[in-house]
C-alpha atoms as a PDB file:
ATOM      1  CA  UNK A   1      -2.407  15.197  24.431  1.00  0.00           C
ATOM      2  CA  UNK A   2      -0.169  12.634  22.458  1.00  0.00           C
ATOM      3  CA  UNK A   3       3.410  11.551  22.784  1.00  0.00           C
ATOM      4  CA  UNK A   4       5.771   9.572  21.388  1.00  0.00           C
ATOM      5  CA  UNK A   5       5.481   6.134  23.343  1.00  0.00           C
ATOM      6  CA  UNK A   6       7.549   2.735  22.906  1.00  0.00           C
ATOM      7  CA  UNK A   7       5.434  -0.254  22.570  1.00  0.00           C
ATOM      8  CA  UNK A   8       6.320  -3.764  23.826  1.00  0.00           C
ATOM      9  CA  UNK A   9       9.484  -4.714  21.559  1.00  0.00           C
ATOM     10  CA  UNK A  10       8.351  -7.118  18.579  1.00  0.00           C
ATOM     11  CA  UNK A  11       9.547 -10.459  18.418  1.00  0.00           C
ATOM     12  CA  UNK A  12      12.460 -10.835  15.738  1.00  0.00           C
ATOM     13  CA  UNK A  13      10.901 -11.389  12.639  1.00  0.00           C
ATOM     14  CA  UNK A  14      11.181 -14.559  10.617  1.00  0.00           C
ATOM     15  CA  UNK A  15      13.382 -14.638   7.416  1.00  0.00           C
ATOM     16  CA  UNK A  16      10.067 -14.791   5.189  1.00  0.00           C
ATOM     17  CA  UNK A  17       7.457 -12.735   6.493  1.00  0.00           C
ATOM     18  CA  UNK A  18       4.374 -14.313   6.327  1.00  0.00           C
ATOM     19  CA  UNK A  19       0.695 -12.097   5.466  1.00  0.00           C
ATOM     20  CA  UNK A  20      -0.365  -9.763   6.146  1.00  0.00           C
ATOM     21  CA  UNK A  21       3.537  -8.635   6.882  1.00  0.00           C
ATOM     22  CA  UNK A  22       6.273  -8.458   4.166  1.00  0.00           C
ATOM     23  CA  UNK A  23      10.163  -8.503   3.746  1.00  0.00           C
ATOM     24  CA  UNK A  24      11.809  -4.678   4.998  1.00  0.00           C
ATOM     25  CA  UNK A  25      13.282  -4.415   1.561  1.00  0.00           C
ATOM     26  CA  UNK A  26      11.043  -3.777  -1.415  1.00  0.00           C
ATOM     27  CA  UNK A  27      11.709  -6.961  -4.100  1.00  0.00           C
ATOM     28  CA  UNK A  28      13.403  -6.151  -7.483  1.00  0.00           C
ATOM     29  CA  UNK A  29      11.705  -5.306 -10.578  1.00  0.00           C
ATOM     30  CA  UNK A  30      10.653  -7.758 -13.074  1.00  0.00           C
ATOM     31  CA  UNK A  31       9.265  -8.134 -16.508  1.00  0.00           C
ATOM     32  CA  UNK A  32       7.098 -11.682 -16.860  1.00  0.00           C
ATOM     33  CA  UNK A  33       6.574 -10.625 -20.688  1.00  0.00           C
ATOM     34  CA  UNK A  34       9.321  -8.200 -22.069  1.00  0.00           C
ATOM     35  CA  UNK A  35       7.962  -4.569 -21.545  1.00  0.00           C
ATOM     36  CA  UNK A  36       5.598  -4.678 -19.239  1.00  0.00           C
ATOM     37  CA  UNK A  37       6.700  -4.478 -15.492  1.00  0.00           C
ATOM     38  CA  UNK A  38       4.916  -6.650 -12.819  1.00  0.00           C
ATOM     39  CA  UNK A  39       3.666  -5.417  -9.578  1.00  0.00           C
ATOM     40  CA  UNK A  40       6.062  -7.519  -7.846  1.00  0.00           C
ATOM     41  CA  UNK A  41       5.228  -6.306  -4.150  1.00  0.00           C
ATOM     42  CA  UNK A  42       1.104  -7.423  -4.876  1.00  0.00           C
ATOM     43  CA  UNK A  43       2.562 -10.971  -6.899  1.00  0.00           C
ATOM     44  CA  UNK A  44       4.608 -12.173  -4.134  1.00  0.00           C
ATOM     45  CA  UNK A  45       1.793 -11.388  -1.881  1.00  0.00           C
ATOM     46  CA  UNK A  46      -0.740 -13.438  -3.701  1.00  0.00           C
ATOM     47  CA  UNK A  47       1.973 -16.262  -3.875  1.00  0.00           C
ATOM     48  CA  UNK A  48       0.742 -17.046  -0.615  1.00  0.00           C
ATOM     49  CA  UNK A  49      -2.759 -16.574  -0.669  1.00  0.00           C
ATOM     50  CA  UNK A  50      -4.307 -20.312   0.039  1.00  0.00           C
ATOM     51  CA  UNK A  51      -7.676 -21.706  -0.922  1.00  0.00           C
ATOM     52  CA  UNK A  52      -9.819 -20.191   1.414  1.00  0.00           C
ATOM     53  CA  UNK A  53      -7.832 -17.171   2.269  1.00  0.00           C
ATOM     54  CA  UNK A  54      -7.796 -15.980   5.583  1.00  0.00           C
ATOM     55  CA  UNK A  55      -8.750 -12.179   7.149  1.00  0.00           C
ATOM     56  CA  UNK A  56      -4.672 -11.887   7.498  1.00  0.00           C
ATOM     57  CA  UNK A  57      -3.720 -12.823   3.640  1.00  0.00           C
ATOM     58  CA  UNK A  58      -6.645 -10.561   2.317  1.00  0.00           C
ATOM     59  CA  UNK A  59      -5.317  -8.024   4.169  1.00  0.00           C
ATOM     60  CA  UNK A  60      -1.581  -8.365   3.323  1.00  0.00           C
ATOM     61  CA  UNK A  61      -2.992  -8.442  -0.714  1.00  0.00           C
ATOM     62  CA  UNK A  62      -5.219  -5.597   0.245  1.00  0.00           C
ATOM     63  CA  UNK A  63      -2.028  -3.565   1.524  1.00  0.00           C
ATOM     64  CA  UNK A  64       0.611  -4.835  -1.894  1.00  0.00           C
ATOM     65  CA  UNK A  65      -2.536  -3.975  -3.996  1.00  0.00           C
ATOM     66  CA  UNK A  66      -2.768   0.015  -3.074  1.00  0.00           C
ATOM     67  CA  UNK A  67       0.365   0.908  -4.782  1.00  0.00           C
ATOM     68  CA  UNK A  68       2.012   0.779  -8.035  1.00  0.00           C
ATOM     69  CA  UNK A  69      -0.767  -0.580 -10.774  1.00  0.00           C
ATOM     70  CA  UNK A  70      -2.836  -2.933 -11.744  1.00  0.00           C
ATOM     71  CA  UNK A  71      -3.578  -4.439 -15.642  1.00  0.00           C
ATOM     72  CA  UNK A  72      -6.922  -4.646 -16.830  1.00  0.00           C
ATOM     73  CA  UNK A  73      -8.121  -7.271 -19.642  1.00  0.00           C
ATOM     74  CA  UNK A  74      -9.448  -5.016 -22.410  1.00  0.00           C
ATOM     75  CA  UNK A  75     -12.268  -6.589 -24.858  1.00  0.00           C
ATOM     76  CA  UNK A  76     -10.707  -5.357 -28.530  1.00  0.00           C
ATOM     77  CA  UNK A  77      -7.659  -3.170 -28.982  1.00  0.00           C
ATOM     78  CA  UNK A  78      -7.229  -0.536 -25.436  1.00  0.00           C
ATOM     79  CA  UNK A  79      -5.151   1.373 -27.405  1.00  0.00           C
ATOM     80  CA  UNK A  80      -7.316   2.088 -29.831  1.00  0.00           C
ATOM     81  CA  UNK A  81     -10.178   2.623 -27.354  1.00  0.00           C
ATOM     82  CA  UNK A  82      -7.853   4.917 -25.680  1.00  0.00           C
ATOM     83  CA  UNK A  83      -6.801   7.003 -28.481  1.00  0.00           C
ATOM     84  CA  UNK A  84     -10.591   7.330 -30.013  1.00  0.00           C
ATOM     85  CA  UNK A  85     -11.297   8.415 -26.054  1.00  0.00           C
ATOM     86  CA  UNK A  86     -13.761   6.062 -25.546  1.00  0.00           C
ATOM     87  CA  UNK A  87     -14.742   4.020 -22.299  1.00  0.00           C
ATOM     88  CA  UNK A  88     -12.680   0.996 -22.235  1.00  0.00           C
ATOM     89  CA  UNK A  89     -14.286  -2.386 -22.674  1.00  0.00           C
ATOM     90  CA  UNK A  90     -13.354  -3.540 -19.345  1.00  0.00           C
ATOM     91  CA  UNK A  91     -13.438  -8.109 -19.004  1.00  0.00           C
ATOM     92  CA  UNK A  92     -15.933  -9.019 -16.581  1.00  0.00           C
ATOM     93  CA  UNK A  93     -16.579 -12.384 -14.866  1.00  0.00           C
ATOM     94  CA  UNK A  94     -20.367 -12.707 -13.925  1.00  0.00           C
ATOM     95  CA  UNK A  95     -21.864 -14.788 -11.457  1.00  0.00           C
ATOM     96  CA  UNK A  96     -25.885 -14.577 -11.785  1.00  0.00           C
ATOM     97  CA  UNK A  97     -26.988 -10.908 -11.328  1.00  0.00           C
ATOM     98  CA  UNK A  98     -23.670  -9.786 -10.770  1.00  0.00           C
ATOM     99  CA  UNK A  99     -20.084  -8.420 -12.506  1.00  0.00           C
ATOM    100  CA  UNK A 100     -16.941  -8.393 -11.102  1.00  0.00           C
ATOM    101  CA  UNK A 101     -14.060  -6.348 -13.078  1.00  0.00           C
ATOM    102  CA  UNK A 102     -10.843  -8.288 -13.731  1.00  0.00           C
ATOM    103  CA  UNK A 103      -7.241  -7.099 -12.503  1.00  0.00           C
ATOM    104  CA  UNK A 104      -3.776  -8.507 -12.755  1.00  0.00           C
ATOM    105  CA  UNK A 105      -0.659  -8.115 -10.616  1.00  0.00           C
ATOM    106  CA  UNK A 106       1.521  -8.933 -13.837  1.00  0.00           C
ATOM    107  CA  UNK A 107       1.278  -9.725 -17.451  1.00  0.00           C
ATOM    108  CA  UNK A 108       2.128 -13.337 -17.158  1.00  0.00           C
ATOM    109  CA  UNK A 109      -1.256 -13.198 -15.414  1.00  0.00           C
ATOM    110  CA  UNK A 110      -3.268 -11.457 -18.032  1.00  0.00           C
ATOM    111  CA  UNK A 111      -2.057 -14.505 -20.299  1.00  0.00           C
ATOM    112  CA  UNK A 112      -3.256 -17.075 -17.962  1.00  0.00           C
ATOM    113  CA  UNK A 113      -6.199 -15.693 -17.797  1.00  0.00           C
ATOM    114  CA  UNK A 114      -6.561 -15.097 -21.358  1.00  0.00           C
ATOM    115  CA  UNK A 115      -5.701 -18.562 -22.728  1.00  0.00           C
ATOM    116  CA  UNK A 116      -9.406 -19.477 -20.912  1.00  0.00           C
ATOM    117  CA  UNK A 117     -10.881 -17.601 -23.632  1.00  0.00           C
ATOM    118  CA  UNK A 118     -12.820 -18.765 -26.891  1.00  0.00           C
ATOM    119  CA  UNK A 119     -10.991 -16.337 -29.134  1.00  0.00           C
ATOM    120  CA  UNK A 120      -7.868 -14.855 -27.095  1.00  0.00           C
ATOM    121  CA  UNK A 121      -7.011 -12.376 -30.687  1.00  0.00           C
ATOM    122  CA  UNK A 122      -9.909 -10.624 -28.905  1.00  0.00           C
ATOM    123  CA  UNK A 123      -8.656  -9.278 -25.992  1.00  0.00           C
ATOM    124  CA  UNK A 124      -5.709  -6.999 -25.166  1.00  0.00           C
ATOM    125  CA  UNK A 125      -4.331  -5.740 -21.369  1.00  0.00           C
ATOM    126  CA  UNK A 126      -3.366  -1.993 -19.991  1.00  0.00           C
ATOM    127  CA  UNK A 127      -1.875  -1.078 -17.219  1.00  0.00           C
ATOM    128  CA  UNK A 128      -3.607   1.714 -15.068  1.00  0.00           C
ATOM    129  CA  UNK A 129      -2.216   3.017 -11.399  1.00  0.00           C
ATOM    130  CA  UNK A 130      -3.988   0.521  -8.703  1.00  0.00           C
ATOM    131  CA  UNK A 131      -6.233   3.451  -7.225  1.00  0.00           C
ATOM    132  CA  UNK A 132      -7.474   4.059 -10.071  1.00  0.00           C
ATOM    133  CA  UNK A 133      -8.601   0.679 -11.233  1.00  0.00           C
ATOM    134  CA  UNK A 134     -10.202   0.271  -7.469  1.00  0.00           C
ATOM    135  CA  UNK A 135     -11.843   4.111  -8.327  1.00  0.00           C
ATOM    136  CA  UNK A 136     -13.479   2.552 -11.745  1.00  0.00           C
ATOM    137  CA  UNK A 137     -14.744  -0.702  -9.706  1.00  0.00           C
ATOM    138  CA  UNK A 138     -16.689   1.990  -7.087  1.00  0.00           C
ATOM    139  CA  UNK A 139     -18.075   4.264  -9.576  1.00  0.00           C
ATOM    140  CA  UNK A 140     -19.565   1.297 -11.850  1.00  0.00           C
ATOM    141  CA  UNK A 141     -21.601  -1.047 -12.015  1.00  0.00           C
ATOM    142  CA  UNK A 142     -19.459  -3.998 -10.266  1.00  0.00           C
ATOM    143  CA  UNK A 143     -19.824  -6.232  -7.476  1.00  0.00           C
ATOM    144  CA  UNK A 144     -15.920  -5.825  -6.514  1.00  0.00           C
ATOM    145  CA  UNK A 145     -12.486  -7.086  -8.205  1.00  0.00           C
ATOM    146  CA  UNK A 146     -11.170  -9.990  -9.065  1.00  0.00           C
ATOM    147  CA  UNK A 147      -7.101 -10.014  -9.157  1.00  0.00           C
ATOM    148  CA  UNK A 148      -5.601 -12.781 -10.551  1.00  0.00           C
ATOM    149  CA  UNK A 149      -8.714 -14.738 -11.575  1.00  0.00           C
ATOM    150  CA  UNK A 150      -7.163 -17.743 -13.608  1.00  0.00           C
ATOM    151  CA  UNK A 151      -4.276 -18.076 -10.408  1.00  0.00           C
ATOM    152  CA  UNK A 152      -6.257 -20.586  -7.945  1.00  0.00           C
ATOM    153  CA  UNK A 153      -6.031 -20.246  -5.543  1.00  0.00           C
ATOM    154  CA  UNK A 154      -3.267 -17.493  -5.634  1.00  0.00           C
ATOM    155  CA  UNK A 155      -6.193 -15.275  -6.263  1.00  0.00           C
ATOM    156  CA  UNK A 156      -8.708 -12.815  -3.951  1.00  0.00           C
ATOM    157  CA  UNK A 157     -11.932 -11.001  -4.518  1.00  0.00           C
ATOM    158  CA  UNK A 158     -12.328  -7.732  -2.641  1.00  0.00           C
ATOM    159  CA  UNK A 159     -16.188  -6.336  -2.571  1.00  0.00           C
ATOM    160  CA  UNK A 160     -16.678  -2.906  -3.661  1.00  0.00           C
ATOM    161  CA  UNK A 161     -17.730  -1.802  -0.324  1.00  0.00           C
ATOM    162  CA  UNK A 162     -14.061  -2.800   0.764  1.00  0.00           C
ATOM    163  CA  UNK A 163     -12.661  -0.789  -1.673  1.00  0.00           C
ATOM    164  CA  UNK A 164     -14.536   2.297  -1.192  1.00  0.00           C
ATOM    165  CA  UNK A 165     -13.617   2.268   2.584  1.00  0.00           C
ATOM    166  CA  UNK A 166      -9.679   1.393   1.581  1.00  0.00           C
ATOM    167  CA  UNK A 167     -10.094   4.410  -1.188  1.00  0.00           C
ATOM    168  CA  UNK A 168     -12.036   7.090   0.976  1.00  0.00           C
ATOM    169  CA  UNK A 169      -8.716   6.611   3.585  1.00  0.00           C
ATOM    170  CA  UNK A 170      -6.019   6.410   0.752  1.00  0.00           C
ATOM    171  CA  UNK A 171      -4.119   9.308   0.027  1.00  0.00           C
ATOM    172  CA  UNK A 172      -4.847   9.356  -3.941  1.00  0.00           C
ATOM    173  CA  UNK A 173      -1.317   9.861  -5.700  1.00  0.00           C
ATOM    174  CA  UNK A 174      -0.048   7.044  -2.761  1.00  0.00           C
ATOM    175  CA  UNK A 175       3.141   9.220  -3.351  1.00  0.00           C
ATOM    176  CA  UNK A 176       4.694   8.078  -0.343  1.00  0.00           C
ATOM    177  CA  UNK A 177       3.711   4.334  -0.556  1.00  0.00           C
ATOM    178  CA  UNK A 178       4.964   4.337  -4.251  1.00  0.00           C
ATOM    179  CA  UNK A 179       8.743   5.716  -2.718  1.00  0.00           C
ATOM    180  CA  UNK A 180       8.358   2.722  -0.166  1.00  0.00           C
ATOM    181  CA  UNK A 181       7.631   0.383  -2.379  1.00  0.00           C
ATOM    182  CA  UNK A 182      10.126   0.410  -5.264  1.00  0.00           C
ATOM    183  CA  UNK A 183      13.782  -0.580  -5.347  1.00  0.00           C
ATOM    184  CA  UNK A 184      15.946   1.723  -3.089  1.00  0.00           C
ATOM    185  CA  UNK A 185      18.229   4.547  -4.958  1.00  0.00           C
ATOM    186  CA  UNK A 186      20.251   6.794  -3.377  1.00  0.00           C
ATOM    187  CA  UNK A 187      17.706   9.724  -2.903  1.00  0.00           C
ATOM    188  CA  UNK A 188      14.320   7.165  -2.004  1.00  0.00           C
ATOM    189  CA  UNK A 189      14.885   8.888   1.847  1.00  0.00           C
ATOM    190  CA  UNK A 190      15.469  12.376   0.710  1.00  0.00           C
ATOM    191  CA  UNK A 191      12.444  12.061  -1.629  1.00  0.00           C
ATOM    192  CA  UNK A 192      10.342  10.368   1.185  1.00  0.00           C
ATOM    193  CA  UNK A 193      11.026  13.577   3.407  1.00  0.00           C
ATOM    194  CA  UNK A 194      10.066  15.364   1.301  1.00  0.00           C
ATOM    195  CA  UNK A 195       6.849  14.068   0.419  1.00  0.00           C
ATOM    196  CA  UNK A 196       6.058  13.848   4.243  1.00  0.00           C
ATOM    197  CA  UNK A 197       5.777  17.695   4.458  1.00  0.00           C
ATOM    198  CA  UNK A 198       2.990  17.737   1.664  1.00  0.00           C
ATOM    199  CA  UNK A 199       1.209  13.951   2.734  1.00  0.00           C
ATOM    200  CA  UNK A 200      -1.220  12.739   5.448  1.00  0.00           C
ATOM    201  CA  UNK A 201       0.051  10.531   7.079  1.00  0.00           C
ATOM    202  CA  UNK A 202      -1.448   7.894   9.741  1.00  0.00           C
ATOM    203  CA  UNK A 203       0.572   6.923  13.163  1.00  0.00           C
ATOM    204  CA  UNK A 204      -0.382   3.641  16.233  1.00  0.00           C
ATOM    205  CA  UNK A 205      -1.648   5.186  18.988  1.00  0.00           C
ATOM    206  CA  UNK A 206      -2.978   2.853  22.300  1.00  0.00           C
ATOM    207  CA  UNK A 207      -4.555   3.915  24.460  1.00  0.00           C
ATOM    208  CA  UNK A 208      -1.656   4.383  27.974  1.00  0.00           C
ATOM    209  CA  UNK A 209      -1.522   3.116  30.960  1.00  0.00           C
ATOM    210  CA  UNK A 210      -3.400   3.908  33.822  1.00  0.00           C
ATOM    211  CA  UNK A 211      -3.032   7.852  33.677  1.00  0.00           C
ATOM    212  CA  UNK A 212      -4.420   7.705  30.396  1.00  0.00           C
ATOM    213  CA  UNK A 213      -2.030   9.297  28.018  1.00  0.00           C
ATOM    214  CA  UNK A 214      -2.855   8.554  24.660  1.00  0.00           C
ATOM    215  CA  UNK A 215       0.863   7.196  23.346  1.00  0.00           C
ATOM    216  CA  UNK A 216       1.976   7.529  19.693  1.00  0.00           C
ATOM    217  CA  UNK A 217       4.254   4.401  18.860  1.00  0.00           C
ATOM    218  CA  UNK A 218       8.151   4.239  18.021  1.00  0.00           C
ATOM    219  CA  UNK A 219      10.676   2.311  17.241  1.00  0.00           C
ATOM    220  CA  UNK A 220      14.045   1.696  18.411  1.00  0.00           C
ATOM    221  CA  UNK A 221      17.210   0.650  16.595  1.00  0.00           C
ATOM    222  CA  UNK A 222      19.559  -2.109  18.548  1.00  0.00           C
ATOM    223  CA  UNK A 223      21.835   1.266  18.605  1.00  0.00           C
ATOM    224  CA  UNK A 224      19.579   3.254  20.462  1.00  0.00           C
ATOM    225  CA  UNK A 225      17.912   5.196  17.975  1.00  0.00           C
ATOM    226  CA  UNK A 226      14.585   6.420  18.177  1.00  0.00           C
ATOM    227  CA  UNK A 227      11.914   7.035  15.344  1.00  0.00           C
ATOM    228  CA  UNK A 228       8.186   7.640  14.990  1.00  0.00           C
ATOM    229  CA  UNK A 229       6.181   4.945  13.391  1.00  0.00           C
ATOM    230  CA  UNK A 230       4.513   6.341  10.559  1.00  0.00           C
ATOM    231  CA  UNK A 231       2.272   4.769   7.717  1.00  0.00           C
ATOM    232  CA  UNK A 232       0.840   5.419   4.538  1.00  0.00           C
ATOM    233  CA  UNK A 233      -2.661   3.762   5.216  1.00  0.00           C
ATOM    234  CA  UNK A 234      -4.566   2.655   8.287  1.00  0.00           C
ATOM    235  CA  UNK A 235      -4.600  -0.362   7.163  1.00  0.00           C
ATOM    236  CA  UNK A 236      -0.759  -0.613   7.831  1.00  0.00           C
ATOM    237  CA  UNK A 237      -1.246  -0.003  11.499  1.00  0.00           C
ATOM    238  CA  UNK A 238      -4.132  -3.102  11.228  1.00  0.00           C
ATOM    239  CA  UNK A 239      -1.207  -5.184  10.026  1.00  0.00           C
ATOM    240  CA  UNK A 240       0.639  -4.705  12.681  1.00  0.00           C
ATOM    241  CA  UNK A 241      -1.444  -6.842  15.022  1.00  0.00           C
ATOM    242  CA  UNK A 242      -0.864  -5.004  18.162  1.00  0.00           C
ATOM    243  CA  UNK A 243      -4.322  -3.514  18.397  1.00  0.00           C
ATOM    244  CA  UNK A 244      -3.174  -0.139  18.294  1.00  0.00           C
ATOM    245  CA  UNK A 245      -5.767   2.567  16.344  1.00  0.00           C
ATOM    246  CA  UNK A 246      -4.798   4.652  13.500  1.00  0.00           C
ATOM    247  CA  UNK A 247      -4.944   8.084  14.036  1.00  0.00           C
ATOM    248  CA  UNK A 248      -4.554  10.980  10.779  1.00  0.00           C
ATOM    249  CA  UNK A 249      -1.279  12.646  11.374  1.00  0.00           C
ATOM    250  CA  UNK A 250      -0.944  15.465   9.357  1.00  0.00           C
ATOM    251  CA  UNK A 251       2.407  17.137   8.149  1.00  0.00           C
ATOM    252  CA  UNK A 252       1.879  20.061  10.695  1.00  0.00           C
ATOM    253  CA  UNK A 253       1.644  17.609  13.468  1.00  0.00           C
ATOM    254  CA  UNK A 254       4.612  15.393  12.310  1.00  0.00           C
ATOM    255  CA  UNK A 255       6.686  18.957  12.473  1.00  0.00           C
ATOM    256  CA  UNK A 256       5.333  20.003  16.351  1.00  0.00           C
ATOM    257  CA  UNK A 257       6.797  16.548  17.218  1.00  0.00           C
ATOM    258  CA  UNK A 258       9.967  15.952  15.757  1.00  0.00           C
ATOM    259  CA  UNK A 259      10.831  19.792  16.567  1.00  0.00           C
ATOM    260  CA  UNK A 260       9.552  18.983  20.179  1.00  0.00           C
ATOM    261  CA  UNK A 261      11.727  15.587  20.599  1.00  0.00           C
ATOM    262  CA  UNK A 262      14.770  16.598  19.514  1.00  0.00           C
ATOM    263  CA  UNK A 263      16.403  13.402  20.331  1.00  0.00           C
ATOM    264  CA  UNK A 264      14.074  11.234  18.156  1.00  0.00           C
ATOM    265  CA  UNK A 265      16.483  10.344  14.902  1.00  0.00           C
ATOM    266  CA  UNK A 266      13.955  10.032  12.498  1.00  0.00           C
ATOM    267  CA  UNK A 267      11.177   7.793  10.952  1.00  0.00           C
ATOM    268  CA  UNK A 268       9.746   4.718  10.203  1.00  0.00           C
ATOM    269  CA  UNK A 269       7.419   4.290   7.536  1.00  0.00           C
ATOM    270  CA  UNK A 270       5.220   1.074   7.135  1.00  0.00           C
ATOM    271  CA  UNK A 271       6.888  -1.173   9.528  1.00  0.00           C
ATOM    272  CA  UNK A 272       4.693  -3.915   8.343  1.00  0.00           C
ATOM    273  CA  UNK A 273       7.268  -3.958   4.964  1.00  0.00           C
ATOM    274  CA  UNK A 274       8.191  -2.484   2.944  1.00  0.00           C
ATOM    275  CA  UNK A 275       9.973  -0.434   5.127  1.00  0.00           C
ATOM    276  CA  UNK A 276      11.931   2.708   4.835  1.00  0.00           C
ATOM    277  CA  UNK A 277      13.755   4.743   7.495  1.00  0.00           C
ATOM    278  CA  UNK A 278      14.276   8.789   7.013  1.00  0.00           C
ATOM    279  CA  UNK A 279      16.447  10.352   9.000  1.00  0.00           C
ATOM    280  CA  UNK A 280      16.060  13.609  10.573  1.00  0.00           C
ATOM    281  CA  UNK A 281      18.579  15.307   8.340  1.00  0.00           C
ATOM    282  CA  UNK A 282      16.337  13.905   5.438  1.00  0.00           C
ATOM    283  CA  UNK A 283      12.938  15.643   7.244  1.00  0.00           C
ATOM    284  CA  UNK A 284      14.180  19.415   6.938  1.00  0.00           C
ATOM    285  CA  UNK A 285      11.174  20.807   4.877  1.00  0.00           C
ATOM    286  CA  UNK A 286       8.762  19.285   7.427  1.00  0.00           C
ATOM    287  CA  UNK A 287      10.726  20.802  10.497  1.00  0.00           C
ATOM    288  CA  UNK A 288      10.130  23.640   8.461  1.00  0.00           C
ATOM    289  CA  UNK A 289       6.387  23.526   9.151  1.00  0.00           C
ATOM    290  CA  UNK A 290       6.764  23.615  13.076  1.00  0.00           C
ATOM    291  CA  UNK A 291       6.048  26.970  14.938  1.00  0.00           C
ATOM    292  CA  UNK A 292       8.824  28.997  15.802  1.00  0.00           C
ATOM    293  CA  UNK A 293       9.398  28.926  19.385  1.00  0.00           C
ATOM    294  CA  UNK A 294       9.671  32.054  21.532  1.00  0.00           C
ATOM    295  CA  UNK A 295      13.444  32.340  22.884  1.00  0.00           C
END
């Protein structure tokens, strides 16, 4: 049996959130070169990323990394390759027996790294959503993925094993992560609802007190308001750093639970930043999953 349970009340957070945690508010979008957008979220995270990175800044990359998309260094023309449907020819980095594919949070990045080339006319970039690029790295012949690699040290190296775990516990589309992340508009919480009715989601749980009820965490708002703590990834909970497990939270459950706490206002999804809050009124097709009560 779960409920809804209020955890120790965080310490106010500092101005400039440091890994694995980021700012509430998702950053603006930019362009480094003229057309092609950065991942801004998974840039400012490797900003501070330090020669030997600790467990905490691979994890806050790890987190920036899982949504929006990554460029890949193409050997030749990618559009070509693309439009003749053949396999693109990926740019490795090998060290002795093994290859690691490259990635790129932004295109000001793909330059850097191509400027270490002998013939840089060679070599051309795409962007491809994050998951996917991770999905390529698993189902070849690579030893993980290197993001960023001419950035030292604002650069990381996650194994393939890493990324297979992270993918087999990612929801695929990361349609709720990608509302999260980008720049606010007037419908991100409407849109966010939305997707909650049709999404997996993950909430904290701990483990109670001495009666042993299994408590789901919440938040409160310095006006009283109560909302679940959701998130788009276990690895959101980790990020946390209250020890708390992630538990799969499907939209079914997410409807028994708002539609049995009536006075909870809402949600909170990925506290760990960037944040977004949905109110109840936002949540109607998911209340519309809950059993109907008998009068």
């Amino acid at each position: 049996q779960t409920a809804p349970t209020a955890p120790a009340a965080p310490a106010a957070p500092a101005a400039e959130p440091r890994l694995p945690l980021a700012p509430a508010s998702p950053p603006e979008q930019t362009e480094s070169v003229p057309g092609m957008k950065d991942n801004v979220l998974l840039r400012e995270a490797l900003k501070q990323v330090e020669k030997g990175a600790s467990n905490e800044q691979l994890l806050g990359v790890m987190r920036q990394a899982l949504q929006g998309h990554l460029f890949i260094r193409v050997n030749g023309d990618a559009r070509a390759q693309i439009a003749e449907g053949k396999p693109l020819a990926v740019a490795v980095v090998r060290d002795e027996e093994r290859q690691f594919m490259l990635a790129f949070s932004s295109a000001a990045a793909v330059r850097d790294s191509v400027k270490l080339e002998a013939d840089p006319s060679s070599t051309s970039a795409v962007a491809q959503p994050s998951t996917s690029v991770m999905q390529q790295v698993v189902a070849g012949d690579f030893a993980g993925l290197i993001i960023d690699n001419a950035s030292a040290p604002h650069r990381v190296v996650f194994p393939t094993e890493l990324l297979q775990k992270t993918l087999e516990q990612a929801d695929a589309e990361m349609t709720v992560k990608a509302i999260v992340a980008a720049p606010r508009e007037q419908d991100s919480a409407t849109r966010a609802g939305e997707a909650l009715a049709e999404t997996r989601m993950w909430v904290a749980v701990n483990d109670g007190g001495a009666d042993g009820q299994v408590g789901i965490a919440e938040a409160q708002t310095t006006d009283g308001k109560r909302f679940l703590q959701l998130f788009s990834h276990p690895l959101e909970v980790i990020a946390l750093g209250r020890g708390d497990r992630p538990l799969p939270f499907e939209p079914a459950q997410l409807a028994k639970v708002l539609a049995g706490h009536t006075e909870m206002a809402g949600v909170v999804i990925d506290p760990a930043g960037p944040t977004l809050i949905v109110e109840r009124d936002a949540l109607t097709r998911v209340l519309e999953l809950a059993p109907a009560t008998e009068d």
